[in-house]
Protein backbone atom coordinates (compact mmCIF):
# COMPACT_ATOMS: atom_id res chain seq x y z
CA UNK A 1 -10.48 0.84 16.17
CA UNK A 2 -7.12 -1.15 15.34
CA UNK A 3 -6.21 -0.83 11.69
CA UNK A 4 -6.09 -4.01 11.31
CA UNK A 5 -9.76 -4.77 12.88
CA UNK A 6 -10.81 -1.37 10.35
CA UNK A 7 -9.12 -3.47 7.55
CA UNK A 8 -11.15 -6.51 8.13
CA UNK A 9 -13.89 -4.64 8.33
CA UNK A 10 -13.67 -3.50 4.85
CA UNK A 11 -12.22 -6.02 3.27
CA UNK A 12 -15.52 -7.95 4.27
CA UNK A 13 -17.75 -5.33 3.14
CA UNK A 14 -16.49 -4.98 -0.47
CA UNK A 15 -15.46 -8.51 -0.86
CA UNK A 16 -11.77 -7.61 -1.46
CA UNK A 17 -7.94 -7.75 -0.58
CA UNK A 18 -7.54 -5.40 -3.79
CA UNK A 19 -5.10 -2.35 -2.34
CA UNK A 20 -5.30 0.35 -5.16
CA UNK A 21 -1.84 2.27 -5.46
CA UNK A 22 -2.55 6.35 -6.11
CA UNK A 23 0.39 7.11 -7.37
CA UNK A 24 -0.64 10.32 -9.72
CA UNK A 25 2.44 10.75 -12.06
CA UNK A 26 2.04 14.36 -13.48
CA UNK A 27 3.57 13.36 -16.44
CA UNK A 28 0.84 10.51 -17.17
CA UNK A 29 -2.19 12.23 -15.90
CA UNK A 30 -4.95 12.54 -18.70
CA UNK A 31 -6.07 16.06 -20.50
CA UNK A 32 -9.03 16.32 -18.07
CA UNK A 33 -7.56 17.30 -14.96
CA UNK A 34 -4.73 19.32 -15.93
CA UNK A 35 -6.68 22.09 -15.58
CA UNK A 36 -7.55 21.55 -12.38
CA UNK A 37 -6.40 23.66 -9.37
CA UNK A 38 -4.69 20.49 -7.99
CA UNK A 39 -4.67 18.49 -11.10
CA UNK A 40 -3.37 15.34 -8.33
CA UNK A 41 -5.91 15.95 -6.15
CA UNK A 42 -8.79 15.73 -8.89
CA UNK A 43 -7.25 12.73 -11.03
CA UNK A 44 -7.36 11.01 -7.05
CA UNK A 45 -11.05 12.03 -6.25
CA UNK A 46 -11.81 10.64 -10.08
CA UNK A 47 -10.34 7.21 -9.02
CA UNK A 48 -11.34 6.75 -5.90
CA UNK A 49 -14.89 7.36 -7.42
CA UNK A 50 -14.37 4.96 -9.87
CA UNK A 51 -12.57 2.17 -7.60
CA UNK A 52 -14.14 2.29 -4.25
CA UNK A 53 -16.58 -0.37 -4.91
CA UNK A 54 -14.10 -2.79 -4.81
CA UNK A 55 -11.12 -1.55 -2.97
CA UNK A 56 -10.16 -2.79 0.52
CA UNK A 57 -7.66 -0.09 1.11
CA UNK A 58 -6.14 3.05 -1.04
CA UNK A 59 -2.36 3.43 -0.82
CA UNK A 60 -0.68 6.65 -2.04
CA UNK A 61 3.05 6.70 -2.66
CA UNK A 62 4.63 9.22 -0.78
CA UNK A 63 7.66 10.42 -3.36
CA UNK A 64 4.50 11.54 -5.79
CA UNK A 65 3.48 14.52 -3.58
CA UNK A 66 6.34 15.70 -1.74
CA UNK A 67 5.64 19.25 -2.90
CA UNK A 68 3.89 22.05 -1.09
CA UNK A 69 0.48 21.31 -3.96
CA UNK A 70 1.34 17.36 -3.61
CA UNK A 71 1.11 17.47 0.12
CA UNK A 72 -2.57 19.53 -0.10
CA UNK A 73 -3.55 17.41 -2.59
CA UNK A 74 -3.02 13.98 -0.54
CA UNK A 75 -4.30 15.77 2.50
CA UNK A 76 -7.45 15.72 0.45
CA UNK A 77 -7.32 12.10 -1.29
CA UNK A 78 -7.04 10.96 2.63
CA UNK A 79 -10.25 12.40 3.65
CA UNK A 80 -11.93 11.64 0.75
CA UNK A 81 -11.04 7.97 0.62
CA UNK A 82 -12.17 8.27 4.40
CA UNK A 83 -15.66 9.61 3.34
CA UNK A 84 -16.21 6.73 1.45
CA UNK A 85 -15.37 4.35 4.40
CA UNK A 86 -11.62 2.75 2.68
CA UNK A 87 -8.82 3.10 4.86
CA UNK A 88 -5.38 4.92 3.53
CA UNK A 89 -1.95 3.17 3.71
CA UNK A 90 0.91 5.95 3.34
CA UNK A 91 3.72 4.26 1.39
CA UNK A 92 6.33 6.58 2.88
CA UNK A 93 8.84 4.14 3.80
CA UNK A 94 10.49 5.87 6.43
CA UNK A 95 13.21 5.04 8.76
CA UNK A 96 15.28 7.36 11.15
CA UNK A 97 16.47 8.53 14.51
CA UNK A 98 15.14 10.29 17.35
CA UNK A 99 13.56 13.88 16.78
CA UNK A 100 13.08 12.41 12.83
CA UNK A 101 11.34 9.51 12.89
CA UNK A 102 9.22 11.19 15.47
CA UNK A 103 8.10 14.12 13.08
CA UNK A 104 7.62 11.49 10.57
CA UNK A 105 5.26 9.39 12.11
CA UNK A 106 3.06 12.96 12.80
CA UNK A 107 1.07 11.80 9.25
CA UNK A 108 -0.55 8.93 11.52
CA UNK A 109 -1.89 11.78 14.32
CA UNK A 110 -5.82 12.23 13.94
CA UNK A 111 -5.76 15.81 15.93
CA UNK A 112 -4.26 17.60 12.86
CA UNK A 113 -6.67 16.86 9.85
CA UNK A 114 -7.13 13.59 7.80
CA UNK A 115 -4.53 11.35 8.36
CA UNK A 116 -3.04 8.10 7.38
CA UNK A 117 -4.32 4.97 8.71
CA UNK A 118 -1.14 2.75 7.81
CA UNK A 119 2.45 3.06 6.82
CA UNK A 120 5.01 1.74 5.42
CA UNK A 121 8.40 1.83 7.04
CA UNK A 122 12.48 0.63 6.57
CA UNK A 123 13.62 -1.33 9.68
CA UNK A 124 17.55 -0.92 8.26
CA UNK A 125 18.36 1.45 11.08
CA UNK A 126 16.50 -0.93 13.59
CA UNK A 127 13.64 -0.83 16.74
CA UNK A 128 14.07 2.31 17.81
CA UNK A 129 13.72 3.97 14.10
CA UNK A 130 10.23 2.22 14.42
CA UNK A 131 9.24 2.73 17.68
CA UNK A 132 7.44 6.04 16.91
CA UNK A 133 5.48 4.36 14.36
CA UNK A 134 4.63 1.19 16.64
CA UNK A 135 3.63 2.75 19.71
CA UNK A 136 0.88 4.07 17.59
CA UNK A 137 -1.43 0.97 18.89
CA UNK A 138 -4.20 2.21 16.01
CA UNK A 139 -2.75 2.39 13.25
CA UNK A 140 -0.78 -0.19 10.98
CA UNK A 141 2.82 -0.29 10.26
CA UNK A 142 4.18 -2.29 7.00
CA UNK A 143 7.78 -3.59 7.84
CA UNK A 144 9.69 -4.03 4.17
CA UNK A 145 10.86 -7.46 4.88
CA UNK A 146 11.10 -8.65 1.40
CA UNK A 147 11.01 -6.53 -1.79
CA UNK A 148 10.69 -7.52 -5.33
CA UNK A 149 12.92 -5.05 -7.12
CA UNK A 150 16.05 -7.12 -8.59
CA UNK A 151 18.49 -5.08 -6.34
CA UNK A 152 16.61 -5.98 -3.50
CA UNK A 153 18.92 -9.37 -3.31
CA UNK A 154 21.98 -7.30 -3.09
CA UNK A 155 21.33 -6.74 0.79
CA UNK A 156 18.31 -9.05 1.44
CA UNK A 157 20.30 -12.22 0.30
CA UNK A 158 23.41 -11.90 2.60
CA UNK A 159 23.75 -14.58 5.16
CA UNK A 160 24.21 -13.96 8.53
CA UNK A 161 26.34 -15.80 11.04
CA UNK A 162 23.33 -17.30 12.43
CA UNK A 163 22.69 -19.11 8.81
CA UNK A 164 19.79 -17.30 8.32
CA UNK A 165 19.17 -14.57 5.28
CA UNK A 166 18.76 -10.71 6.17
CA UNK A 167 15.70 -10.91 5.20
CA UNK A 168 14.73 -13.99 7.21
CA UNK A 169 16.05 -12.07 10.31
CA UNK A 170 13.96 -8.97 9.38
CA UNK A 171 10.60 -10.94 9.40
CA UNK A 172 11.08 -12.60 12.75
CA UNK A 173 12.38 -9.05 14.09
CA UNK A 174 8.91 -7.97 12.70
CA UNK A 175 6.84 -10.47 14.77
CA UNK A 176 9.06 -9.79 17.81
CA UNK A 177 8.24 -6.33 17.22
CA UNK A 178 4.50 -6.99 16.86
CA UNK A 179 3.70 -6.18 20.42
CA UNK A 180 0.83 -4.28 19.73
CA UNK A 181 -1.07 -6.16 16.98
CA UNK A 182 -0.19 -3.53 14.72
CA UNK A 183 2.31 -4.81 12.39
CA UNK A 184 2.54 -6.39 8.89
CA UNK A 185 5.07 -6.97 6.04
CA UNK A 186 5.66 -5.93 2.28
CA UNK A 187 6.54 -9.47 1.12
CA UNK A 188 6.53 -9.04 -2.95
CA UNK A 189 4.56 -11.16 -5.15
CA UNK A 190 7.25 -11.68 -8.06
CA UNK A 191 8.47 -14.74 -6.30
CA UNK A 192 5.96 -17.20 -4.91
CA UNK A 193 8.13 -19.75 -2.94
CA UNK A 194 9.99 -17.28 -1.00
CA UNK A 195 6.06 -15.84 -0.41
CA UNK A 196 5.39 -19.19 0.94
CA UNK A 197 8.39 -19.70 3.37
CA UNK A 198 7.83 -16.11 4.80
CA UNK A 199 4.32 -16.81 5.38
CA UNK A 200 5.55 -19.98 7.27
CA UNK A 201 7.99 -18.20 9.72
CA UNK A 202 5.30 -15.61 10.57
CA UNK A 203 1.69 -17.48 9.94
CA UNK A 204 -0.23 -14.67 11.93
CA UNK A 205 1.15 -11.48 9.91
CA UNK A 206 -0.79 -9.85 7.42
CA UNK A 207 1.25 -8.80 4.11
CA UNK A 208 0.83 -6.64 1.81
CA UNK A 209 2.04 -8.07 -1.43
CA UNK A 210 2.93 -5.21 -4.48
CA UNK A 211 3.99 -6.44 -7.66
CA UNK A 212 0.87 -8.29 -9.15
CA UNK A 213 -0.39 -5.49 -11.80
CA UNK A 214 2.09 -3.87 -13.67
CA UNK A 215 5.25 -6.21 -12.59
CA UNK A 216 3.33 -9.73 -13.48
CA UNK A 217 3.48 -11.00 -9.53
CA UNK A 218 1.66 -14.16 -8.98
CA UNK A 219 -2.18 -13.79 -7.88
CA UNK A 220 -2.51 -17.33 -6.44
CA UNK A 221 0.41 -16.81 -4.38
CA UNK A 222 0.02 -13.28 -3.15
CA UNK A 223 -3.70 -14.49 -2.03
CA UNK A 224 -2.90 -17.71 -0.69
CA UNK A 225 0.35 -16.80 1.55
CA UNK A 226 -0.60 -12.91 1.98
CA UNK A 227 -3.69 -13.47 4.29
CA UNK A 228 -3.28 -14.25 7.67
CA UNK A 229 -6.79 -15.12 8.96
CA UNK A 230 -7.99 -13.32 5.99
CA UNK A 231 -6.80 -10.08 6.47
CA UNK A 232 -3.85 -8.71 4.36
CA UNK A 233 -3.67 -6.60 0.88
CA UNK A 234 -2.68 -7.42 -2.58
CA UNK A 235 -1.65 -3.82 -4.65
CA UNK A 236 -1.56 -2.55 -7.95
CA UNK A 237 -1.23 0.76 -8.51
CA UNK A 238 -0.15 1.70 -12.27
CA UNK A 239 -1.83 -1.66 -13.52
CA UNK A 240 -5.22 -0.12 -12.18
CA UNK A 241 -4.77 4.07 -12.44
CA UNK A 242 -3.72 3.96 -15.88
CA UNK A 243 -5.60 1.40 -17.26
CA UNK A 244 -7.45 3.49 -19.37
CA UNK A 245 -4.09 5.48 -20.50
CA UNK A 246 -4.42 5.33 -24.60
CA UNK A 247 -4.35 8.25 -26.92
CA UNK A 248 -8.34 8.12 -27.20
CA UNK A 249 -8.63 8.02 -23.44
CA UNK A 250 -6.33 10.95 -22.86
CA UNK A 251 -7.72 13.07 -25.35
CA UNK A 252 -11.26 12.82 -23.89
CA UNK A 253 -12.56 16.27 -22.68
CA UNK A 254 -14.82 14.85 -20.05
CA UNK A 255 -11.73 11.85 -19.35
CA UNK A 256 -14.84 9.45 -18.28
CA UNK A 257 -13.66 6.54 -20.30
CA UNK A 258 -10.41 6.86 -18.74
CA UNK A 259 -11.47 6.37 -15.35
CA UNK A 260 -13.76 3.76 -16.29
CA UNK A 261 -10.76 1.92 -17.27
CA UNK A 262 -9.68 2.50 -14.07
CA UNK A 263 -12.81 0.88 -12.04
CA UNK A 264 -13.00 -1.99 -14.77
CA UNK A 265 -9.31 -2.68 -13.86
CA UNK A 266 -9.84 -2.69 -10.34
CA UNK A 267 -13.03 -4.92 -10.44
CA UNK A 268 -11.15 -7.29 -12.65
CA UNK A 269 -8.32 -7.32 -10.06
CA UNK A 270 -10.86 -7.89 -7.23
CA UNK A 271 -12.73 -10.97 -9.10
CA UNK A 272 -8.89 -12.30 -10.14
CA UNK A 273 -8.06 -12.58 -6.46
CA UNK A 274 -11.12 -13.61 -4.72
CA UNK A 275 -10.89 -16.89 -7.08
CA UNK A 276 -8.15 -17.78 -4.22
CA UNK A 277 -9.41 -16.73 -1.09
């Protein structure tokens, strides 16, 4: 099955767009899973328990396991987000040449173990960078068109020759590239109008919108111009994982209250957003 199909799929069954970022900071994970043998790996499994109900997709940042315990430790989040039926989107944002790009995109290949379902990549160094990731017809691939960091505008602003802004060229490059059905764009929620406008030039691209928990990105917007046909993903990752991240909460030998935070987060997020759909 197409990601994308997979996505729908799910994002019907829990009545959600609500993408939940694992990104397991080992300097903010609480008292009960530092003893753990992969203390990642368990504060994961304790979110995903708490969140599944009402997440359409989990997304783990890459740059928080990119150790030889991190890598074990997402190898396990993936299959365990599988066995309760949500898809994984790898935020990886990779980009390269030849022999690279073509080890990177491995992490989508089913025959070695659990493996990502999505990812996200950096279309600076062009097609061919992302050619290993699109000829993967199953699985999605998240084109950064338009980011909401405040550097972003330092590149993403500059106007071309043709009158149009890098970033413009970037989305239509992303629906030329498209071919397969498999492609969507990070479009960030922090600034609705630009949201809208890239939702115009590409109406049948699904988005998936960051910035709406812990960076105060419009919800109306990210729902109403990040669907396309319904499909798409709005993410929150620290506003949801470390909801429940208080001095009581951390100190809690059995850390239940802290990942009830978590899932009350994540609901709230989920009931938020569907106001708009």
């Amino acid at each position: 099955m197409h990601f994308f199909d997979r996505l729908a799929d799910r994002i019907a069954a829990a009545d959600s767009v609500v993408s939940v970022g694992l990104d397991p900071d080992p300097a903010r994970l609480p008292d009960s899973v530092l003893d753990a043998d992969l203390p990642r790996w368990q504060f994961n499994r304790r979110i995903i328990d708490a969140t599944h109900e009402h997440a359409a997709c989990y997304k783990p940042n890459a740059a928080f396991y990119e150790d030889p315990d991190g890598w074990r430790a997402l190898e396990e989040t993936i299959a365990y987000a599988h066995g309760k039926d949500v898809p994984v989107l790898l935020d990886a944002k990779r980009g390269d040449i030849g022999n690279t790009a073509r080890q990177y995109a491995q992490i989508l290949d089913d025959d070695g173990g659990p493996s990502a379902d999505a990812i996200t990549v950096n279309p600076f160094l062009g097609r061919d960078s992302l050619e290993p990731f699109l000829q993967r017809a199953e699985k999605g691939v998240f084109v950064l068109g338009r980011t909401s960091n405040p550097g972003g505008e330092d590149l993403q602003d500059l106007e071309l020759a043709s009158g149009e802004k890098l970033y413009e060229r970037v989305v239509h490059l992303a629906d030329l590239w498209n071919g397969n059905g498999n492609v969507g764009l990070v479009v960030g929620a922090t600034n609705p109008d630009e949201l809208e406008e890239i939702r115009e030039l590409v109406p049948d691209i699904p988005f998936l919108v960051p910035g709406v928990g812990a960076q105060g990105g419009d919800a109306e917007a990210a729902v109403e111009h990040g669907l396309a046909d319904g499909v798409g993903l709005v993410n929150s990752s620290r506003g949801i994982i470390f909801a429940g991240e208080d001095a009581d909460t951390r100190r809690d030998d059995s850390g239940d209250a802290f990942f009830k935070a978590a899932g009350q987060s994540a609901k709230q997020l989920k009931q938020r957003l569907n106001q708009f759909r």
